[in-house]
Each structure stands twice: as structure tokens, then as C-alpha cells.
C-alpha atoms as a PDB file:
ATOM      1  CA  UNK A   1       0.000   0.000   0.000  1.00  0.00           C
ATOM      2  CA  UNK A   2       3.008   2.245  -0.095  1.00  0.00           C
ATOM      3  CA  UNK A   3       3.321   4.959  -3.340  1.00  0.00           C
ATOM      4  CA  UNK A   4       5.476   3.885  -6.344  1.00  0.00           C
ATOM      5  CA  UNK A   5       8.011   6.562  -6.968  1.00  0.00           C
ATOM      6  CA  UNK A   6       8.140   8.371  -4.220  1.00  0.00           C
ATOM      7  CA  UNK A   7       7.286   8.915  -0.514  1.00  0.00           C
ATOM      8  CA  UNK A   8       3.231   9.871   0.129  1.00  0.00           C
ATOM      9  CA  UNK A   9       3.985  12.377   1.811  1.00  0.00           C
ATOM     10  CA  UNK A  10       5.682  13.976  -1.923  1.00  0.00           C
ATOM     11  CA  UNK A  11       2.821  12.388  -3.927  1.00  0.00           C
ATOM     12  CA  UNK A  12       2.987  15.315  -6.843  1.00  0.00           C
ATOM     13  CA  UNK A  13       2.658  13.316 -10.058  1.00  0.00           C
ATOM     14  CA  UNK A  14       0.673  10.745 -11.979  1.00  0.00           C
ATOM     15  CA  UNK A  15       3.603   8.468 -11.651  1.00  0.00           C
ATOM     16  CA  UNK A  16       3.076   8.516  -7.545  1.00  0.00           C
ATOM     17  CA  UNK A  17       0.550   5.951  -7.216  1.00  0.00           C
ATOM     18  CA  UNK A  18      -0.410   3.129  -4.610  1.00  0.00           C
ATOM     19  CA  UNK A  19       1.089   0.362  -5.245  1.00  0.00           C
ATOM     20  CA  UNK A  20      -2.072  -2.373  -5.083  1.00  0.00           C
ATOM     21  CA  UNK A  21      -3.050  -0.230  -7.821  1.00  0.00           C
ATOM     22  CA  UNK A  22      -0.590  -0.904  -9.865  1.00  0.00           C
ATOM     23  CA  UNK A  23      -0.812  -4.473  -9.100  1.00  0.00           C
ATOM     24  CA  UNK A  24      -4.484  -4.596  -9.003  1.00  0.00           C
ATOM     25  CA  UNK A  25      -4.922  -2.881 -12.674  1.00  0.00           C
ATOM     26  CA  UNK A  26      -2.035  -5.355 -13.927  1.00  0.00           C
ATOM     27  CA  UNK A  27      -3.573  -8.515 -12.536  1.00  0.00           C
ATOM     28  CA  UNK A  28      -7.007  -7.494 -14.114  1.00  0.00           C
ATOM     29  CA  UNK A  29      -4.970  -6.827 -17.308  1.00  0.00           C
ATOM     30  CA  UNK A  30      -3.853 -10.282 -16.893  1.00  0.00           C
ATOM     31  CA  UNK A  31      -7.142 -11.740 -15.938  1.00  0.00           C
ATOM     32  CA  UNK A  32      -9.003 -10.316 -19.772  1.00  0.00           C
ATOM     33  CA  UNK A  33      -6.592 -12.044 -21.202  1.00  0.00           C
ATOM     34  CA  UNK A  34      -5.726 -15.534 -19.715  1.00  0.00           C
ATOM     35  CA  UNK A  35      -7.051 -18.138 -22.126  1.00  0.00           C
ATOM     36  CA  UNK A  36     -10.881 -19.765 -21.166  1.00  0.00           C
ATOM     37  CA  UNK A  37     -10.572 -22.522 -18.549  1.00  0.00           C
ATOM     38  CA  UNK A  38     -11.498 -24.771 -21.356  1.00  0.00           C
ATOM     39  CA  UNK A  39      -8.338 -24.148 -23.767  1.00  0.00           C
ATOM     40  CA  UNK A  40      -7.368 -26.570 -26.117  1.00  0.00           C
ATOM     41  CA  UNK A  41      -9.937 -28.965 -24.299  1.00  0.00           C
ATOM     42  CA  UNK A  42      -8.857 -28.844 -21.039  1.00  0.00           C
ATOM     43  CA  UNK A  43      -9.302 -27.319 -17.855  1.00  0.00           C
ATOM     44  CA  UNK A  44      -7.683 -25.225 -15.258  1.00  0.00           C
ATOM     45  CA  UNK A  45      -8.103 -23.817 -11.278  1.00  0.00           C
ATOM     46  CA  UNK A  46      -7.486 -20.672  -9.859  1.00  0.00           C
ATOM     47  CA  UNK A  47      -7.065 -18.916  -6.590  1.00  0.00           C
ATOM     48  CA  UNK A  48      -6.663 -15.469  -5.190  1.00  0.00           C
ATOM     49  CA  UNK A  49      -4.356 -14.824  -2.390  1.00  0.00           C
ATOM     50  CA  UNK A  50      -2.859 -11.797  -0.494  1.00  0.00           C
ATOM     51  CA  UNK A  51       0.042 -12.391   2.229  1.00  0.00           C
ATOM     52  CA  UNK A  52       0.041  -8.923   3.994  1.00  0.00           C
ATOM     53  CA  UNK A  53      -1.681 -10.435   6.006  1.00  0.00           C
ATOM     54  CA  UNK A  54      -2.148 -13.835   4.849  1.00  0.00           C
ATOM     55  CA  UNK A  55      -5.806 -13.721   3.559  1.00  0.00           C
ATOM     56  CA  UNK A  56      -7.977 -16.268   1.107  1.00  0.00           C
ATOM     57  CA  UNK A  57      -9.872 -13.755  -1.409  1.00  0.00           C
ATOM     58  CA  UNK A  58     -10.742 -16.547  -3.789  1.00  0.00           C
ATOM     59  CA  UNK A  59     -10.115 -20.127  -2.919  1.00  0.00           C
ATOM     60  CA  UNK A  60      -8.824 -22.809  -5.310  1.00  0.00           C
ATOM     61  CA  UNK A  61     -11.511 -23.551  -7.919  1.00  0.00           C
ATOM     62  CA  UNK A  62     -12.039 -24.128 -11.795  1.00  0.00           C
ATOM     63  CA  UNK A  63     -11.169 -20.866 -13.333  1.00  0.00           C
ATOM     64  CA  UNK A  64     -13.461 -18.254 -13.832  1.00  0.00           C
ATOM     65  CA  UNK A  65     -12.979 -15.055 -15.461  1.00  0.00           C
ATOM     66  CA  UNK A  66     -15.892 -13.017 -14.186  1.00  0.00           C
ATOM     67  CA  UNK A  67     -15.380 -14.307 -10.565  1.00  0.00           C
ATOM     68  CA  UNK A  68     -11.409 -13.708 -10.564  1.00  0.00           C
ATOM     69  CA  UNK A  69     -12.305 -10.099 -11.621  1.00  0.00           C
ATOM     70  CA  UNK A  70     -14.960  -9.717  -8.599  1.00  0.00           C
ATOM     71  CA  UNK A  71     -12.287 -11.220  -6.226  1.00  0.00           C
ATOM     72  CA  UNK A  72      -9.703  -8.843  -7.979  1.00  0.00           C
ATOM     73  CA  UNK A  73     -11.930  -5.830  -7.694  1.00  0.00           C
ATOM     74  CA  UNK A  74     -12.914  -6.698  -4.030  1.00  0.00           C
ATOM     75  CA  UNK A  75      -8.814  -5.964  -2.680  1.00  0.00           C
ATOM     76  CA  UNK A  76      -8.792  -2.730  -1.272  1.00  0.00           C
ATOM     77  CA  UNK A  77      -6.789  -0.445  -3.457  1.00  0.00           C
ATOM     78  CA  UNK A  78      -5.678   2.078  -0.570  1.00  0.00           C
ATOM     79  CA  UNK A  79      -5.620   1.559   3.246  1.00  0.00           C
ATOM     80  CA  UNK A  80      -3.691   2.739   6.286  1.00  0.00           C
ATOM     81  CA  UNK A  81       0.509   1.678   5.677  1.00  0.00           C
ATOM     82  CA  UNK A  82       1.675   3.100   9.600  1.00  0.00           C
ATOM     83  CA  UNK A  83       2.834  -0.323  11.157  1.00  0.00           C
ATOM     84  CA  UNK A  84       2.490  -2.620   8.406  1.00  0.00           C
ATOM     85  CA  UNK A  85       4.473  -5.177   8.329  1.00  0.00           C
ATOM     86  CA  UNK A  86       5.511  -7.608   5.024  1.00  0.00           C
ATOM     87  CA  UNK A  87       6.136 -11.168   5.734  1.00  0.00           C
ATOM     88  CA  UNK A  88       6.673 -12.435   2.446  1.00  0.00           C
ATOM     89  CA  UNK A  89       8.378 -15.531   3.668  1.00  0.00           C
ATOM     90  CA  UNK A  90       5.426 -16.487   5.432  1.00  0.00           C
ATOM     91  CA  UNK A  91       3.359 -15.476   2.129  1.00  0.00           C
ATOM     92  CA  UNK A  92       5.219 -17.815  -0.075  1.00  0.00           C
ATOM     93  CA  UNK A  93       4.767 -20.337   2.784  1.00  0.00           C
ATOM     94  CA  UNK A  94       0.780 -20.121   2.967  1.00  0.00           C
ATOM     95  CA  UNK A  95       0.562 -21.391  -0.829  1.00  0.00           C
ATOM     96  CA  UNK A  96       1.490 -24.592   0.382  1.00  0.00           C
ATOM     97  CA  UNK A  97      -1.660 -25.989   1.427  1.00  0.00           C
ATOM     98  CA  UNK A  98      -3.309 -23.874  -1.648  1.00  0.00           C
ATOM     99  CA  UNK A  99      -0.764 -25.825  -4.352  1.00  0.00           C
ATOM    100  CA  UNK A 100      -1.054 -28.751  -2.316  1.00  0.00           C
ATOM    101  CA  UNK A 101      -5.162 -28.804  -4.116  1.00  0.00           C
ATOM    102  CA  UNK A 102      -3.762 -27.985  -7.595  1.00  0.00           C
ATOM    103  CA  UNK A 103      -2.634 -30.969  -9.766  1.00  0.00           C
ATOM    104  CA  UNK A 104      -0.194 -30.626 -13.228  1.00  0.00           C
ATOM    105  CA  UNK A 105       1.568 -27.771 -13.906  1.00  0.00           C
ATOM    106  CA  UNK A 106       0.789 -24.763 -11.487  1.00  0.00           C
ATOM    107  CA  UNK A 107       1.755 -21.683 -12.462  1.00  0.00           C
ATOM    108  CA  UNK A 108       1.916 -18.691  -8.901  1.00  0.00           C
ATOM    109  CA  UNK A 109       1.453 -15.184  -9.936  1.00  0.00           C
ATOM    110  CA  UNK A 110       3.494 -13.666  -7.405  1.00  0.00           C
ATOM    111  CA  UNK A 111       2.981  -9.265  -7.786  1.00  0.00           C
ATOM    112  CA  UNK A 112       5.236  -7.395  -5.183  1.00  0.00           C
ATOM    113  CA  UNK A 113       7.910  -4.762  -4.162  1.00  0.00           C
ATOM    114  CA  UNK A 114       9.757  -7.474  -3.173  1.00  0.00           C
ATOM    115  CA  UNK A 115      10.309  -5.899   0.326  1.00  0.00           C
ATOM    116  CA  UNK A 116      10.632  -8.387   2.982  1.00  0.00           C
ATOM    117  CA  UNK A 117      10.553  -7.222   6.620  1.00  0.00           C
ATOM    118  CA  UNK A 118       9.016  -9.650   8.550  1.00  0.00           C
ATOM    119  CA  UNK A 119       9.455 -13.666   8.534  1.00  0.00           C
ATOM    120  CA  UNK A 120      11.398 -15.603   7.333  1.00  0.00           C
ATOM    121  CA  UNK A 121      13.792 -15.272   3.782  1.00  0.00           C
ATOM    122  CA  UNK A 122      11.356 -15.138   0.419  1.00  0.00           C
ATOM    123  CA  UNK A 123      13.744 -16.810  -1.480  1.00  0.00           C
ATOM    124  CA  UNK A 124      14.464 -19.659   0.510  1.00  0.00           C
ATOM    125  CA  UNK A 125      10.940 -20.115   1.052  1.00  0.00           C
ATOM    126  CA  UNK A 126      10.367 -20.074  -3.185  1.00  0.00           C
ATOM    127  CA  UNK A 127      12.992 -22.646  -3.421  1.00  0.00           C
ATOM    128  CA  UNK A 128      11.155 -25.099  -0.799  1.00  0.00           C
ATOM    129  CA  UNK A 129       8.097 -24.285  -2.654  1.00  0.00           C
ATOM    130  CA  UNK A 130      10.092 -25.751  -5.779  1.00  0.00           C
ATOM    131  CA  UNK A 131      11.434 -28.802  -3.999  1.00  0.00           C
ATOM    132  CA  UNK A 132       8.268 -29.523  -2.855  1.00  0.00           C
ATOM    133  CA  UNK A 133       5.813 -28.932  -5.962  1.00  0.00           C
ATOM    134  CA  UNK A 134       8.194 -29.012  -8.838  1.00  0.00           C
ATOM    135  CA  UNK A 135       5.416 -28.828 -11.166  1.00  0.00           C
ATOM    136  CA  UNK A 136       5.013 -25.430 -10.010  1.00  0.00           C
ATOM    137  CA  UNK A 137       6.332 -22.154 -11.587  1.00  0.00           C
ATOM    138  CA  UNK A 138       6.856 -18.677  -9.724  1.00  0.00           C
ATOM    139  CA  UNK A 139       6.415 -15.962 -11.958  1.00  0.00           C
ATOM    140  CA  UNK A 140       6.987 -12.646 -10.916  1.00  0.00           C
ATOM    141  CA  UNK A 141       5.184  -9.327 -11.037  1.00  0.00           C
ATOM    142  CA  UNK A 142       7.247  -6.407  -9.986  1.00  0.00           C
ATOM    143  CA  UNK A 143       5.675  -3.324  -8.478  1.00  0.00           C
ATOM    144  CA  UNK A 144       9.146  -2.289  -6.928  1.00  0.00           C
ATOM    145  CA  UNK A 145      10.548   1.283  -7.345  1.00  0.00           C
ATOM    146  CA  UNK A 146      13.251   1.954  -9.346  1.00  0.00           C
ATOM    147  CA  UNK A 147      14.979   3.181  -5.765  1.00  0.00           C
ATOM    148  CA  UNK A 148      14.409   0.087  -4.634  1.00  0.00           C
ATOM    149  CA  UNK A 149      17.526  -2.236  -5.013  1.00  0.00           C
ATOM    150  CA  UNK A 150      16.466  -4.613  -2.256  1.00  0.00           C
ATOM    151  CA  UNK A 151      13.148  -5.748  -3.662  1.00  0.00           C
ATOM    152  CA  UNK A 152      14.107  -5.755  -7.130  1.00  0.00           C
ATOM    153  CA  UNK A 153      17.002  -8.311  -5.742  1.00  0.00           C
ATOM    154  CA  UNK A 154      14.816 -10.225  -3.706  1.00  0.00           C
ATOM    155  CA  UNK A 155      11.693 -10.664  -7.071  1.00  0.00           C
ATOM    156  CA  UNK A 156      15.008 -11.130  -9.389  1.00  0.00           C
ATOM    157  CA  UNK A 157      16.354 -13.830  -7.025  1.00  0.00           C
ATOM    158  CA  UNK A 158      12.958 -15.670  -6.845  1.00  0.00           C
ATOM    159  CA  UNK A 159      13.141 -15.714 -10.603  1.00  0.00           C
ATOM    160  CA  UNK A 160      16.364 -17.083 -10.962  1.00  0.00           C
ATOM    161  CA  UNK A 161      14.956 -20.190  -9.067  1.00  0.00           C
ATOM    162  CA  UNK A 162      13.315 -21.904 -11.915  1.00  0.00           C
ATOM    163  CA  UNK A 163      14.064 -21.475 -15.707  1.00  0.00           C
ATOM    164  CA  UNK A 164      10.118 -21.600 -16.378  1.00  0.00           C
ATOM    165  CA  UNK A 165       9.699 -18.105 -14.608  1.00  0.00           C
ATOM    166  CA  UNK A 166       8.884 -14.971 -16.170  1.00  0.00           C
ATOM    167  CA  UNK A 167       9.308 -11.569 -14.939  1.00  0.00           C
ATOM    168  CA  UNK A 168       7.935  -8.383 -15.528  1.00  0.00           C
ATOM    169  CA  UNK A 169       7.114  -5.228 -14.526  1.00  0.00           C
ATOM    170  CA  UNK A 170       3.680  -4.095 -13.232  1.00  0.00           C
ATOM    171  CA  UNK A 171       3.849  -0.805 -14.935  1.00  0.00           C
ATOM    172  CA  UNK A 172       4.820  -1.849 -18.508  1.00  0.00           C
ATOM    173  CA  UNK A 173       2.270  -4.629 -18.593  1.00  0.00           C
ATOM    174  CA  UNK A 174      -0.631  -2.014 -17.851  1.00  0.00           C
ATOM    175  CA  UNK A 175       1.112   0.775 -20.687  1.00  0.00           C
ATOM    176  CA  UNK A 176       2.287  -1.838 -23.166  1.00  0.00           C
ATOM    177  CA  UNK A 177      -0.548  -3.743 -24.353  1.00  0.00           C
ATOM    178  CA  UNK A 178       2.431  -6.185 -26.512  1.00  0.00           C
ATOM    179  CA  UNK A 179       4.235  -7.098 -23.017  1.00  0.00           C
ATOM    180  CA  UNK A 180       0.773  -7.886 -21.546  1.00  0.00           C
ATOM    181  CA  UNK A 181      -0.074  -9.876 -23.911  1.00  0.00           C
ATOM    182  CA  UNK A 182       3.826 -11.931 -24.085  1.00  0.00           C
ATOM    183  CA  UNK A 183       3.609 -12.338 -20.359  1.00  0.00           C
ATOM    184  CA  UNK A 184       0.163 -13.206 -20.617  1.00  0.00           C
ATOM    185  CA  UNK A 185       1.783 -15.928 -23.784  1.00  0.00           C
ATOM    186  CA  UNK A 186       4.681 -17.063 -21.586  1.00  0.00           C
ATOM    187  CA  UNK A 187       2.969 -17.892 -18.224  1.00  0.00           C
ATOM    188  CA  UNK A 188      -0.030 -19.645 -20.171  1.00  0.00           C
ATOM    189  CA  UNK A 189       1.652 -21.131 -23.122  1.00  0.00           C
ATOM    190  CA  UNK A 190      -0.836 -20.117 -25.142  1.00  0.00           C
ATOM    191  CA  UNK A 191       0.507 -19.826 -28.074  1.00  0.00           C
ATOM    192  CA  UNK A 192      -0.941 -16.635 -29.650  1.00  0.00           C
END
């Protein structure tokens, strides 16, 4: 819930905006275009989960574009940041029992800073996630500031884990309709 760019307290340009925003508007950009849960004749489940705090917005289920928008829609864009902490660790650690209910290849949508300042190390808890489900791919949404060396290290790092993941960056999938629709591509195989 922090600004991207600068400090709220020097909020002065378009640029300066809440970063669940960001992240909200490029998950939504992501949800118009993931492929029907029927593609190429099969199916696929989805889920909705934040981890500051840990909190279940849509539980694992067969995909469904209209109700991943609702549950999209219904995270708060803006609240209160004073004392909040981020335990990513412990984030990445609360999809267990969620990927524990998928079967085949899972693909986690993980949007963040990449700040980490509660709980245990992100990373290390990505790479059990890999050891454990190793039909699972992190992929990586960036909403970090370009200030911001530590996050970018830590969402680079969880990357680097897996040669499935893809990266990008919040902002240029909700400017540039052509990386939406790669990332979109690259996470999904679709093909298009």
C-alpha cells in the first residue's frame, strides 16, 4: 500500500501511485486475457491470495474469469501503511496448502515490491516451494521502485529459481498492451 516513486507524503505526479493499484490494474490486465478454462480442451483452477496479512480472497476452484475479476476488484486499493508489516516468507509459505489442491503444472502469480521485513527469507521459502511442488512455476510481477535495489534483488532472485519463470514489470504490462499480452503468452503457453 506504499506509493510507487516516491514517498506519500511527496505524492505530486501521476507516476506517484499506490502500489495495489498498480498491481491490481495489472492482474485485471492479466485476468481479460488468460485463455478460457477450457483451452485446447482442457481445464484449469485458480485462486486469489494476499500475504500482507495472509488472507484467502478466492479459494482454489475451476477458473473463472468473471469471478477472478470480482475477487480482484474486491482488494482494497488504498488503506492505512503506519505499522504494516511484510512477511513475504510467510506469504510464499501459505501457498502450500493452496498448491497442495492444484494438480499438473501450477503456475503462482506472485505481484510485489519485493520488500521483505518480517518472517522468514522469500527466497528460501520459493525454493522449498520448488522442492516440494516441482510442477510449479513462480512468476513474478514487480511493483518495486526503481529506488528500490532490495526488492528488485529479492523478485530477481525468486526468478532465478526456476528457468520456467517470467518476470515483468507491473507498470509496462498495464502501458504496453504487446508485453501484456507476451507475459500473458509465456505464463499460459498459449501460443498466440
Amino acid at each position: 500500500y506504499m506509493h510507487y516513486g516516491k514517498h506519500p507524503e511527496h505524492v505530486d505526479s501521476a507516476r506517484d501511485q499506490v502500489k495495489m493499484a498498480i498491481a491490481r490494474k495489472a492482474l485485471s490486465g492479466i485476468n481479460d486475457q488468460v485463455p478460457p478454462a477450457n483451452y485446447n480442451g482442457g481445464t484449469f483452477n485458480a485462486a486469489l491470495e494476499l500475504f500482507a496479512p495472509v488472507q484467502e480472497i478466492s479459494r482454489p476452484g475451476l477458473y473463472d474469469r468473471a469471478a477472478m475479476a470480482k475477487a480482484l476488484n474486491s482488494v482494497k486499493a488504498d488503506q492505512e501503511i503506519y505499522g504494516r508489516q511484510t512477511p513475504m516468507g510467510p506469504g510464499i509459505v501459505s501457498l502450500d496448502p493452496v498448491l497442495a489442491k492444484m494438480t499438473g503444472n501450477t503456475a503462482v502469480i506472485l505481484v510485489s515490491d519485493g520488500e521483505a521485513n518480517l518472517g522468514t527469507d522469500p527466497v528460501a521459502e520459493a525454493r522449498a516451494i520448488y522442492s516440494k511442488y516441482p510442477n510449479t512455476c513462480i512468476h513474478t510481477v514487480s511493483v518495486a521502485d526503481d529506488q528500490d535495489k532490495k526488492g528488485k534483488l529479492i523478485l530477481s532472485s525468486i526468478n532465478k529459481l526456476n528457468t520456467c519463470s517470467v518476470m515483468a514489470e507491473a507498470t509496462a504490462l498495464n502501458q504496453d498492451r504487446a508485453a501484456l499480452d507476451k507475459f500473458v503468452r509465456d505464463v499460459f503457453c498459449t501460443g498466440k
